[in-house]
C-alpha atoms as a PDB file:
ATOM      1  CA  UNK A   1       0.000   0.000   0.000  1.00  0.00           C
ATOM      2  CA  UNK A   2       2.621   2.410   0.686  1.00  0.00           C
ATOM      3  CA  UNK A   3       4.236   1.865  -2.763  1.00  0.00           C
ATOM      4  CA  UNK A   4       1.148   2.667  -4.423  1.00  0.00           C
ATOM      5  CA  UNK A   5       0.460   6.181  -2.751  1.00  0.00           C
ATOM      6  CA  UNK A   6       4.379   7.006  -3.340  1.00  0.00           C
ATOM      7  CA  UNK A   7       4.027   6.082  -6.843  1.00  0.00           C
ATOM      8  CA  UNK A   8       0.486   8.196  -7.328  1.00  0.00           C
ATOM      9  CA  UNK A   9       1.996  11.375  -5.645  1.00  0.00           C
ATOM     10  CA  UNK A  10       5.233  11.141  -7.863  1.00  0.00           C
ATOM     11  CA  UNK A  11       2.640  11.469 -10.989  1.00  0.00           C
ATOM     12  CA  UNK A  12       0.720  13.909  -9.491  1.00  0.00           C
ATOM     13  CA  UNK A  13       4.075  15.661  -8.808  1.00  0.00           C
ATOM     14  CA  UNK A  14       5.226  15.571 -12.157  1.00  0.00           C
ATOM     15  CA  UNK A  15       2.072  16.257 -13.972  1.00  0.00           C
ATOM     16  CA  UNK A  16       2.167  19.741 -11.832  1.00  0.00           C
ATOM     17  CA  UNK A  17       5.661  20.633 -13.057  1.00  0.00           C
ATOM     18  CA  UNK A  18       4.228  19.793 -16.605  1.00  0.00           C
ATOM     19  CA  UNK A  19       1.626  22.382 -16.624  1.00  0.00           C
ATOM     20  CA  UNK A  20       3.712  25.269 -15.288  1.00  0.00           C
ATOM     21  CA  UNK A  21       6.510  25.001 -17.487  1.00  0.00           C
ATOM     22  CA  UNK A  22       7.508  27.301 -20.080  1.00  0.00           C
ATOM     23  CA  UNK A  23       5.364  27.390 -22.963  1.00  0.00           C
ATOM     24  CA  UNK A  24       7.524  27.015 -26.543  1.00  0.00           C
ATOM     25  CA  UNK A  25       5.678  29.344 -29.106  1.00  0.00           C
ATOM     26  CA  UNK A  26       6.402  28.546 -32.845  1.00  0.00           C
ATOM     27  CA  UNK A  27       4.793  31.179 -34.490  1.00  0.00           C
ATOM     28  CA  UNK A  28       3.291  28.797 -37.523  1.00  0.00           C
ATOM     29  CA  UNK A  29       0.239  30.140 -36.375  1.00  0.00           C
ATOM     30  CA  UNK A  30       0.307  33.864 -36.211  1.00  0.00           C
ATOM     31  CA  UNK A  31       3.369  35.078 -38.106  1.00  0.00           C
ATOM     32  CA  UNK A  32       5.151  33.966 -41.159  1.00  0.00           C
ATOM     33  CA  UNK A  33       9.416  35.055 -41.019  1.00  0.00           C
ATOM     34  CA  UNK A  34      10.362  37.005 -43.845  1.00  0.00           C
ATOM     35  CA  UNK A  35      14.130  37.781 -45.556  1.00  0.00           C
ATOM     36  CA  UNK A  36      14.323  41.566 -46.312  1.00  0.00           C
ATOM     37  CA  UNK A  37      15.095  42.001 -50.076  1.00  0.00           C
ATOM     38  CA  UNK A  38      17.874  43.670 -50.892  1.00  0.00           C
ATOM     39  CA  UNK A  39      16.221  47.168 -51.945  1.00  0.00           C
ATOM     40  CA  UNK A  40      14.128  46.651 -48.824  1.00  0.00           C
ATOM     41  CA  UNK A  41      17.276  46.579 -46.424  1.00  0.00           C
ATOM     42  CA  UNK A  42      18.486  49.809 -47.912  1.00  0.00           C
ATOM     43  CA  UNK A  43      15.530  51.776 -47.322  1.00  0.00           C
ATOM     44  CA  UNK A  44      15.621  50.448 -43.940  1.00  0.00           C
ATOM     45  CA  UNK A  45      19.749  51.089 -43.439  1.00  0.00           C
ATOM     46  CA  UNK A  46      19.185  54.819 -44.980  1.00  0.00           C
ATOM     47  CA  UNK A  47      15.881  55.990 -44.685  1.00  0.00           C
ATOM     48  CA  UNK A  48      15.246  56.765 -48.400  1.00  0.00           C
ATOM     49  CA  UNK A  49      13.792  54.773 -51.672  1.00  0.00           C
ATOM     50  CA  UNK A  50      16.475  52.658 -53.909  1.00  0.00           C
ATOM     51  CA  UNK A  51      16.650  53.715 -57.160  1.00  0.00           C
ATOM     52  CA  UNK A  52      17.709  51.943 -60.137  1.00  0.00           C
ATOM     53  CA  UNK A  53      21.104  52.896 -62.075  1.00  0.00           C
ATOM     54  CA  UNK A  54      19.997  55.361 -65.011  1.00  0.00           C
ATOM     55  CA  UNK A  55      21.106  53.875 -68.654  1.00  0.00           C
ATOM     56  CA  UNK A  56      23.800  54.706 -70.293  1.00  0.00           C
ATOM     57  CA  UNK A  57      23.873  57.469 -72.232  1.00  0.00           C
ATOM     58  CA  UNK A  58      25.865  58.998 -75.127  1.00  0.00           C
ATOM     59  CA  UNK A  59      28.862  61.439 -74.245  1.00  0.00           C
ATOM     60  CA  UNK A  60      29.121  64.181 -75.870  1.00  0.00           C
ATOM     61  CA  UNK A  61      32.328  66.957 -76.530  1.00  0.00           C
ATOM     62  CA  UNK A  62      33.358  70.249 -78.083  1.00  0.00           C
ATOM     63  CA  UNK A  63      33.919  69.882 -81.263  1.00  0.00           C
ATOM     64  CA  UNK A  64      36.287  72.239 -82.480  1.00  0.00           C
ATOM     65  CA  UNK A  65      36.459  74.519 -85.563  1.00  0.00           C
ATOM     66  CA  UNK A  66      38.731  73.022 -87.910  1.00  0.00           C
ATOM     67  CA  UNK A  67      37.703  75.169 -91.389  1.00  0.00           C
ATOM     68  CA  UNK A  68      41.270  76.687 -93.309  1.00  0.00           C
ATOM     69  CA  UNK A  69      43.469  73.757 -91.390  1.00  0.00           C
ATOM     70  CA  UNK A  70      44.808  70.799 -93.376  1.00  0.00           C
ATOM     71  CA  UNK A  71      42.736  67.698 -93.940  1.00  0.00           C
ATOM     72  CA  UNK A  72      45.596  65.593 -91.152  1.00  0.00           C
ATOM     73  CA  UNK A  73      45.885  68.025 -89.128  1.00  0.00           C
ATOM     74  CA  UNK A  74      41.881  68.753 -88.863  1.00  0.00           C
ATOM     75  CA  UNK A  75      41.593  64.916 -88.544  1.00  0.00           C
ATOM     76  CA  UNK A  76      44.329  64.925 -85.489  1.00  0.00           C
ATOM     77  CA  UNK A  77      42.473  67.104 -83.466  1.00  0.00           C
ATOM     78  CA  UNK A  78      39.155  65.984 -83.661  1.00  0.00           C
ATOM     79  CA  UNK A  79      40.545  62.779 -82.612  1.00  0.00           C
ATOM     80  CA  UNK A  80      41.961  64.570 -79.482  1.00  0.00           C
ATOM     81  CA  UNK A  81      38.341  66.177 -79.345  1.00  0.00           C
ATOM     82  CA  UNK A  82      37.170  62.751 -78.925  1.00  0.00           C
ATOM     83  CA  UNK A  83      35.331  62.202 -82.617  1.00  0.00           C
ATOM     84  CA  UNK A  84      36.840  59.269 -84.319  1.00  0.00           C
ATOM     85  CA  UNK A  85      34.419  58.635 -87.284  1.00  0.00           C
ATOM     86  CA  UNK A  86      35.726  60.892 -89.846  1.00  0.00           C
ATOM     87  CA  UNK A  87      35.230  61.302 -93.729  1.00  0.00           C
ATOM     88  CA  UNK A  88      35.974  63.698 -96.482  1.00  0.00           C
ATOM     89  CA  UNK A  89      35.085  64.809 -99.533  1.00  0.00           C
ATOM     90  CA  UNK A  90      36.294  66.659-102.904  1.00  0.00           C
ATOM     91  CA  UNK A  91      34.764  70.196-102.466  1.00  0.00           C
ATOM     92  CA  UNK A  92      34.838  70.931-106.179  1.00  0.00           C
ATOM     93  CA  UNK A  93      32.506  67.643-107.037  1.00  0.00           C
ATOM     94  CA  UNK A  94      35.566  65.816-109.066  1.00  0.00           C
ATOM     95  CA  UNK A  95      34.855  62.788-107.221  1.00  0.00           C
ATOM     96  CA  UNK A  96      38.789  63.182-106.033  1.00  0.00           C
ATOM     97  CA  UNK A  97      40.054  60.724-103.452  1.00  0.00           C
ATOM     98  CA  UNK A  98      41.800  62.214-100.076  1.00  0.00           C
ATOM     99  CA  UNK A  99      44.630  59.560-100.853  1.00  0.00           C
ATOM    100  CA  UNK A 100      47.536  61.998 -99.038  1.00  0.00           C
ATOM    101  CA  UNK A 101      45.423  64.068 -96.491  1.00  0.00           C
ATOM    102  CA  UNK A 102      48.292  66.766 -96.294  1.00  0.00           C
ATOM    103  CA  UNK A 103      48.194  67.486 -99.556  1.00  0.00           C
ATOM    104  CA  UNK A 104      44.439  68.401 -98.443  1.00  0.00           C
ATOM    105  CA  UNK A 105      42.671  71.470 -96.569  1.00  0.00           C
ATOM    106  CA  UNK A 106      39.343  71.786 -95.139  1.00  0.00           C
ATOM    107  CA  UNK A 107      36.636  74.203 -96.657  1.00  0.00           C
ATOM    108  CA  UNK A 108      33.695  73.409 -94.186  1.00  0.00           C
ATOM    109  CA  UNK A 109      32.707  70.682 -92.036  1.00  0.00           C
ATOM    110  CA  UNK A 110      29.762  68.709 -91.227  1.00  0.00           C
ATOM    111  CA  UNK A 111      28.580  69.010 -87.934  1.00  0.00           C
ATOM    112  CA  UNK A 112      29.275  72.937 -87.146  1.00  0.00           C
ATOM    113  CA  UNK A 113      31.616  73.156 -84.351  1.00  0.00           C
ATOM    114  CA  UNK A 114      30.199  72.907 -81.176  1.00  0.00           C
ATOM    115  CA  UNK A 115      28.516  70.220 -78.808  1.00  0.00           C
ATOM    116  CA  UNK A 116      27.941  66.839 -80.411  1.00  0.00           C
ATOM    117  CA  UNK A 117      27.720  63.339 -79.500  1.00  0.00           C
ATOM    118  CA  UNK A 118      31.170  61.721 -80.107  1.00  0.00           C
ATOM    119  CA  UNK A 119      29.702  58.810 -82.249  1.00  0.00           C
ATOM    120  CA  UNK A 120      28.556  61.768 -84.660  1.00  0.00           C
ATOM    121  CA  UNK A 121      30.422  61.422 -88.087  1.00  0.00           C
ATOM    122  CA  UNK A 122      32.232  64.320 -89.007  1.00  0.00           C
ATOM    123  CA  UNK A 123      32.629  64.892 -92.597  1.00  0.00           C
ATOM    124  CA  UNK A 124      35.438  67.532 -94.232  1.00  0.00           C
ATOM    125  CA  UNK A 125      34.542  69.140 -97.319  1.00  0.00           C
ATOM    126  CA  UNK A 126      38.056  69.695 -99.031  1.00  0.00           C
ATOM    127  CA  UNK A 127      40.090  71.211-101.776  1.00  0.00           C
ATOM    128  CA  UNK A 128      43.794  70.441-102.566  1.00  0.00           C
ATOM    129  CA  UNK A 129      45.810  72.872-101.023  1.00  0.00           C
ATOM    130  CA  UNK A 130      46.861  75.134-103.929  1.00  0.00           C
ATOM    131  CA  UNK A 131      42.763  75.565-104.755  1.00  0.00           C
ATOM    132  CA  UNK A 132      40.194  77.706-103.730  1.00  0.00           C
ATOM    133  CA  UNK A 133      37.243  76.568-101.905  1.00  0.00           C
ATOM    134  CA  UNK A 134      33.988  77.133-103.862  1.00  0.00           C
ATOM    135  CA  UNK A 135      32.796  80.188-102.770  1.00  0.00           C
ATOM    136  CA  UNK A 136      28.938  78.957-103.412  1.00  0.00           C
ATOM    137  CA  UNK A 137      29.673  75.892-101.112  1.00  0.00           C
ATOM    138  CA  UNK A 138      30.142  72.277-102.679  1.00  0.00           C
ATOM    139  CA  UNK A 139      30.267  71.984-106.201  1.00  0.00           C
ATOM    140  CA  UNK A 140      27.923  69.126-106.551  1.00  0.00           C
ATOM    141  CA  UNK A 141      28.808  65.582-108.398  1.00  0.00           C
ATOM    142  CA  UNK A 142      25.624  64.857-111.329  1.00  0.00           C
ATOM    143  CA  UNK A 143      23.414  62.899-110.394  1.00  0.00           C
ATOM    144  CA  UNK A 144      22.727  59.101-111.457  1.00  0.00           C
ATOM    145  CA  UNK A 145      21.832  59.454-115.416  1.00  0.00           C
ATOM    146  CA  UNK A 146      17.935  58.278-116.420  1.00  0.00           C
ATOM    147  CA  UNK A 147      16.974  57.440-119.777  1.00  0.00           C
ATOM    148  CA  UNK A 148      18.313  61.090-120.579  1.00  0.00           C
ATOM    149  CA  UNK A 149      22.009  62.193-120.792  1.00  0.00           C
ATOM    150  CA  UNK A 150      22.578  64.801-118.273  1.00  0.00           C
ATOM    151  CA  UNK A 151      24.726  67.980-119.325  1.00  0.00           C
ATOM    152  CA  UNK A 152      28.062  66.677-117.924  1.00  0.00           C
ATOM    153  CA  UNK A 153      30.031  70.023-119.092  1.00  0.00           C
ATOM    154  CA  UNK A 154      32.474  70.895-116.585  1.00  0.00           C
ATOM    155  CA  UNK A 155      32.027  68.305-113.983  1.00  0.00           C
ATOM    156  CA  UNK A 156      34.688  65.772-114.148  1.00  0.00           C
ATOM    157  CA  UNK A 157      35.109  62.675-116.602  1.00  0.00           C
ATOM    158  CA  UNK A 158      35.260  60.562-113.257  1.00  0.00           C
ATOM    159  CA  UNK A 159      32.202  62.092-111.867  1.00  0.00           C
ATOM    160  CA  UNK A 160      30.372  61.721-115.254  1.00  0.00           C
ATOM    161  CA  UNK A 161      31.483  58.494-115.553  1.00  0.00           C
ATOM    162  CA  UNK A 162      29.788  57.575-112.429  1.00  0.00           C
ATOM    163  CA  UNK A 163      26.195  58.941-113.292  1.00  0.00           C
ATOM    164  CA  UNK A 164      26.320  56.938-116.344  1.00  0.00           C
ATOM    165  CA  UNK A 165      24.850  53.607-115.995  1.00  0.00           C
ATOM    166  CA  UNK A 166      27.720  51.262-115.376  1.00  0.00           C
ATOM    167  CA  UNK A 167      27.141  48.704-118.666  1.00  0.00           C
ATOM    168  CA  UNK A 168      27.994  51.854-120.404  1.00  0.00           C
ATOM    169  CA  UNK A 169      30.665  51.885-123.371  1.00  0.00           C
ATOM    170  CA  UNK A 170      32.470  54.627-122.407  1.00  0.00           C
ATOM    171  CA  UNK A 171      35.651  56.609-124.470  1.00  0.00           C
ATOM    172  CA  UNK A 172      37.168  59.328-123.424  1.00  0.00           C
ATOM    173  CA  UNK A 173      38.831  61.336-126.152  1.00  0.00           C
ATOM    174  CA  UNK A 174      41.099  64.817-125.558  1.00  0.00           C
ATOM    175  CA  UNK A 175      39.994  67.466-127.155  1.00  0.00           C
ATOM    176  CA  UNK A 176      42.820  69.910-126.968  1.00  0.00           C
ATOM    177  CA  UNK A 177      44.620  68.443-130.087  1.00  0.00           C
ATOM    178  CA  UNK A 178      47.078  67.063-127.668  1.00  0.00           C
ATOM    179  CA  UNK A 179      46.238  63.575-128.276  1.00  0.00           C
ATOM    180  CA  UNK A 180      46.992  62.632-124.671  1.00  0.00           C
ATOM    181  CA  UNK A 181      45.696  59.497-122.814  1.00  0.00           C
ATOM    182  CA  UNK A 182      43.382  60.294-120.127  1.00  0.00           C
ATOM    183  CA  UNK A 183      44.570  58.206-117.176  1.00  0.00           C
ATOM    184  CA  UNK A 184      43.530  60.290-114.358  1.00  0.00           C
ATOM    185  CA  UNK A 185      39.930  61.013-114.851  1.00  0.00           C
ATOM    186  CA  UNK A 186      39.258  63.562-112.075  1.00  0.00           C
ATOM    187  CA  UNK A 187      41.720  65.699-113.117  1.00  0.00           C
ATOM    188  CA  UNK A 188      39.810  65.817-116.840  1.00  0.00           C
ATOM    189  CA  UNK A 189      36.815  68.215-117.102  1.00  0.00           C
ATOM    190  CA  UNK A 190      34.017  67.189-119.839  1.00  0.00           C
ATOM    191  CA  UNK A 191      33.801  69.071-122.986  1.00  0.00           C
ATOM    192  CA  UNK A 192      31.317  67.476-124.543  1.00  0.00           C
ATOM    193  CA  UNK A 193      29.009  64.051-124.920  1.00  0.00           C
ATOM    194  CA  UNK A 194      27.796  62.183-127.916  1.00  0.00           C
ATOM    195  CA  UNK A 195      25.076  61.352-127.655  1.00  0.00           C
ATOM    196  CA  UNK A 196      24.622  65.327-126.795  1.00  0.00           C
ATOM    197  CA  UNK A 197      22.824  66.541-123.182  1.00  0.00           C
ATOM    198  CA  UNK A 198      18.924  65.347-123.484  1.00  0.00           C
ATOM    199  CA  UNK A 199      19.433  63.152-125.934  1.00  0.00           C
ATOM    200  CA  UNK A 200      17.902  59.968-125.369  1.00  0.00           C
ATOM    201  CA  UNK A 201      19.937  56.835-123.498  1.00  0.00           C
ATOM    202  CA  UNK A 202      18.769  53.321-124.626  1.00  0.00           C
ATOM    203  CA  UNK A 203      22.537  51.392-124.243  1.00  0.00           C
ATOM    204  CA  UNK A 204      24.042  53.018-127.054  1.00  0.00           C
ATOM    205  CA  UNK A 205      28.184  53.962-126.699  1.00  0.00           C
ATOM    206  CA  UNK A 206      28.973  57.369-125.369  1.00  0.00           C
ATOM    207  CA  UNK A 207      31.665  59.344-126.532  1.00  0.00           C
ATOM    208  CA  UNK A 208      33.069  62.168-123.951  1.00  0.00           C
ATOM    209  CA  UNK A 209      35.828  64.739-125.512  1.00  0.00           C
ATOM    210  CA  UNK A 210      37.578  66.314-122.388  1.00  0.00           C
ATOM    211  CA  UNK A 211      40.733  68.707-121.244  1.00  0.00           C
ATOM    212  CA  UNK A 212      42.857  68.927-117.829  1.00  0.00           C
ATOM    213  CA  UNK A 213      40.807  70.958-115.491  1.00  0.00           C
ATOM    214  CA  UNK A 214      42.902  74.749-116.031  1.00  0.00           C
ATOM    215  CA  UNK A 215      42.667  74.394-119.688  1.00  0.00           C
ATOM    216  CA  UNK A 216      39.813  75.580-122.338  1.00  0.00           C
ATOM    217  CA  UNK A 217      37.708  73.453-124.049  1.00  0.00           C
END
């Protein structure tokens, strides 16, 4: 008998202990633990919104005034000026290439000096440097030729050549009495055409009498 009561009060004992013990709280029922996002732990370190980086945008410099300087020298400083897609072009509409650009000088350029974005391509209109630059602007190169020949009369046999359609028959003849071959076409202005200007183009051969720019026709 005594081992049973000691028994029953040892349960009793330890089903007292049991009920005022500390109570474990898991919080599955009345809270759900969240990680702060990045953007969200900044606002909370500094007190203001996160903002996205801006894109990338184009930089932009002075470009400089380069008219009256030589083609390579105009080319070396825009360079420095941060503008590295450069062209040029024969002022006087011979269709001349810039083969030795210090044998060049610039007329005008293309943007005007000033702000620009440095991707912008700057083009040089040019002379050689004993010429004069056009005092009208650009001397313009003819444009493509139709089914009618355009009046090609002092615009270069190179220029003219281009505007005709290229299955063309072409021959150059000089005109001055010279009989000289006519190797460098830019530097040979067009006298006249056979077929004549307006005449009507259909594939026929075209004849073009010519003289070195500075002479007479």
């Amino acid at each position: 008998m005594r081992i049973t009561r000691v028994s029953a009060a040892a349960t009793l004992l330890l089903a007292a202990l049991t009920a005022c013990g500390p109570t474990v709280d898991t919080g599955t029922d009345d809270a759900t633990t969240t990680t702060p996002s990045a953007s969200e732990a900044s606002v909370a370190d500094t007190g203001q919104a996160a903002t996205e980086p801006s894109a990338d945008t184009k930089s932009t410099a002075a470009l400089p005034d380069m008219v009256g300087k030589g083609l390579q020298s105009a080319q070396d400083e825009a360079q420095a000026a941060g503008f590295y897609l450069l062209t040029s072009h024969d002022a006087l509409g011979r269709g001349r290439n810039q083969l030795l650009d210090r044998n060049w000088k610039v007329c005008a350029q293309t943007p005007a000096p000033g702000a620009h974005a440095t991707d912008t391509q700057v083009d040089f209109s040019t002379v050689k440097l004993e010429e004069s630059c056009p005092a009208s602007g650009d001397q313009s190169e003819p444009e493509a030729a139709g089914g009618t020949m355009p009046d090609f009369a002092g615009k270069s046999v190179k220029a003219a050549r281009q505007a005709l359609d290229g299955s063309t028959s072409i021959t150059v003849d000089d005109v001055s009495g010279q009989d000289r071959m006519v190797l460098m076409e830019s530097n040979w202005q067009v006298c006249s055409t056979d077929p004549a200007a307006g005449a009507e183009l259909d594939g026929q051969p075209v004849t073009i009498g010519a003289v070195k720019f500075g002479e007479s026709c």
